[in-house]
Protein backbone atom coordinates (compact mmCIF):
# COMPACT_ATOMS: atom_id res chain seq x y z
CA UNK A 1 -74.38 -46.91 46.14
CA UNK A 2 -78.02 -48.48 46.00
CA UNK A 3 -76.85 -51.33 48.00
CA UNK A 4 -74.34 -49.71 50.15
CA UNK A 5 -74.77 -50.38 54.30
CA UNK A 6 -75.83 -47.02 55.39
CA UNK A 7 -76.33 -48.26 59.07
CA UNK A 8 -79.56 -46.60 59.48
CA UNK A 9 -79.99 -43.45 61.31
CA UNK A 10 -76.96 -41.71 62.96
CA UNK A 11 -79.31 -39.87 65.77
CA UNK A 12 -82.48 -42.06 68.02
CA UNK A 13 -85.40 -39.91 66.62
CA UNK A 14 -87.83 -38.54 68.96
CA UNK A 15 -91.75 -38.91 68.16
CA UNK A 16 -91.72 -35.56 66.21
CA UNK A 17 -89.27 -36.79 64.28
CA UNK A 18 -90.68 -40.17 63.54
CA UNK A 19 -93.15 -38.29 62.45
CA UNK A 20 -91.47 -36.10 59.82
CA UNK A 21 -90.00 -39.29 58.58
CA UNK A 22 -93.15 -40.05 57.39
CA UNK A 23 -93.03 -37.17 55.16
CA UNK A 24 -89.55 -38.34 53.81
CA UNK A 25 -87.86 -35.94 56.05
CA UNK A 26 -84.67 -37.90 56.64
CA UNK A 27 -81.52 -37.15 58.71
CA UNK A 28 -77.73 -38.09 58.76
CA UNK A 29 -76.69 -42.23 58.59
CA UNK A 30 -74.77 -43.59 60.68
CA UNK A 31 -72.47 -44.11 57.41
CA UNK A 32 -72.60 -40.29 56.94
CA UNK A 33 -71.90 -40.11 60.18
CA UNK A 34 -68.67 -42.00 60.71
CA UNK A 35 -67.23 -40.93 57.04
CA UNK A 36 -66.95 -37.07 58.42
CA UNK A 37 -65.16 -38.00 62.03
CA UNK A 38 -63.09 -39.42 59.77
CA UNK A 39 -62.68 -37.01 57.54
CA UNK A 40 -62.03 -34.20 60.36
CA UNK A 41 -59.31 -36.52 61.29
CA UNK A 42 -57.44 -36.52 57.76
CA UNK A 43 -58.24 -32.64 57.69
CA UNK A 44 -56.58 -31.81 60.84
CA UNK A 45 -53.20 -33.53 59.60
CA UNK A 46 -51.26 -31.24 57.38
CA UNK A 47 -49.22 -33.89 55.52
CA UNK A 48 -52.70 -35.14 54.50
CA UNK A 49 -54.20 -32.05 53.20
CA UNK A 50 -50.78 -31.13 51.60
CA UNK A 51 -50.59 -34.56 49.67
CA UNK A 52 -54.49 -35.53 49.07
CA UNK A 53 -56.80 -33.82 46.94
CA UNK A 54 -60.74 -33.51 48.84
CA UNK A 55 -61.87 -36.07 46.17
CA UNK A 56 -59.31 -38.69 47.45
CA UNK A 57 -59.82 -37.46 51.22
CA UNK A 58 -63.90 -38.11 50.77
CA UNK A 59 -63.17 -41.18 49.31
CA UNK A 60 -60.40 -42.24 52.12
CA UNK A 61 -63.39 -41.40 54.86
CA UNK A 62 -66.33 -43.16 52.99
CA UNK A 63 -63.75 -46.23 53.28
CA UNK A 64 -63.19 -45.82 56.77
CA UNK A 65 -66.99 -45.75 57.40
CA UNK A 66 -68.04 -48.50 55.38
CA UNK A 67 -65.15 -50.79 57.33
CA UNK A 68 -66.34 -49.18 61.19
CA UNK A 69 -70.00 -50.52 59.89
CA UNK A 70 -68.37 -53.86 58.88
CA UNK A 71 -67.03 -54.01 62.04
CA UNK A 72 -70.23 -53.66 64.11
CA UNK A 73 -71.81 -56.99 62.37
């Protein structure tokens, strides 16, 4: 995951924040960002949650995001 497309920050960070970045105070990616919308969307579907175990269903949504951040090249 070293080389994995994160797509930076999820939120704009204000100048208090930019500051506590400099302390290694980091927040969500824009890859953590899109893998749980699309995770809520697999775990409001009751098929999916009957027939997917959360392993596979964090795995489905990490795929999801790493294609939405393909898309945005």
């Amino acid at each position: 995951m070293i080389n994995t497309n994160t797509g930076g920050p999820a939120f704009p960070q204000s100048s208090v924040e930019q500051l506590a970045s400099k302390f290694n105070v980091q927040g969500m990616t824009m890859r953590d960002y899109f893998a749980a919308k699309a995770m809520q969307g697999y775990l409001g579907s009751p098929e999916w949650l009957r027939e997917v175990s959360p392993q596979g269903t964090a795995e489905a949504a990490y795929r999801v995001a790493d294609a939405m951040l393909k898309a945005r090249e």
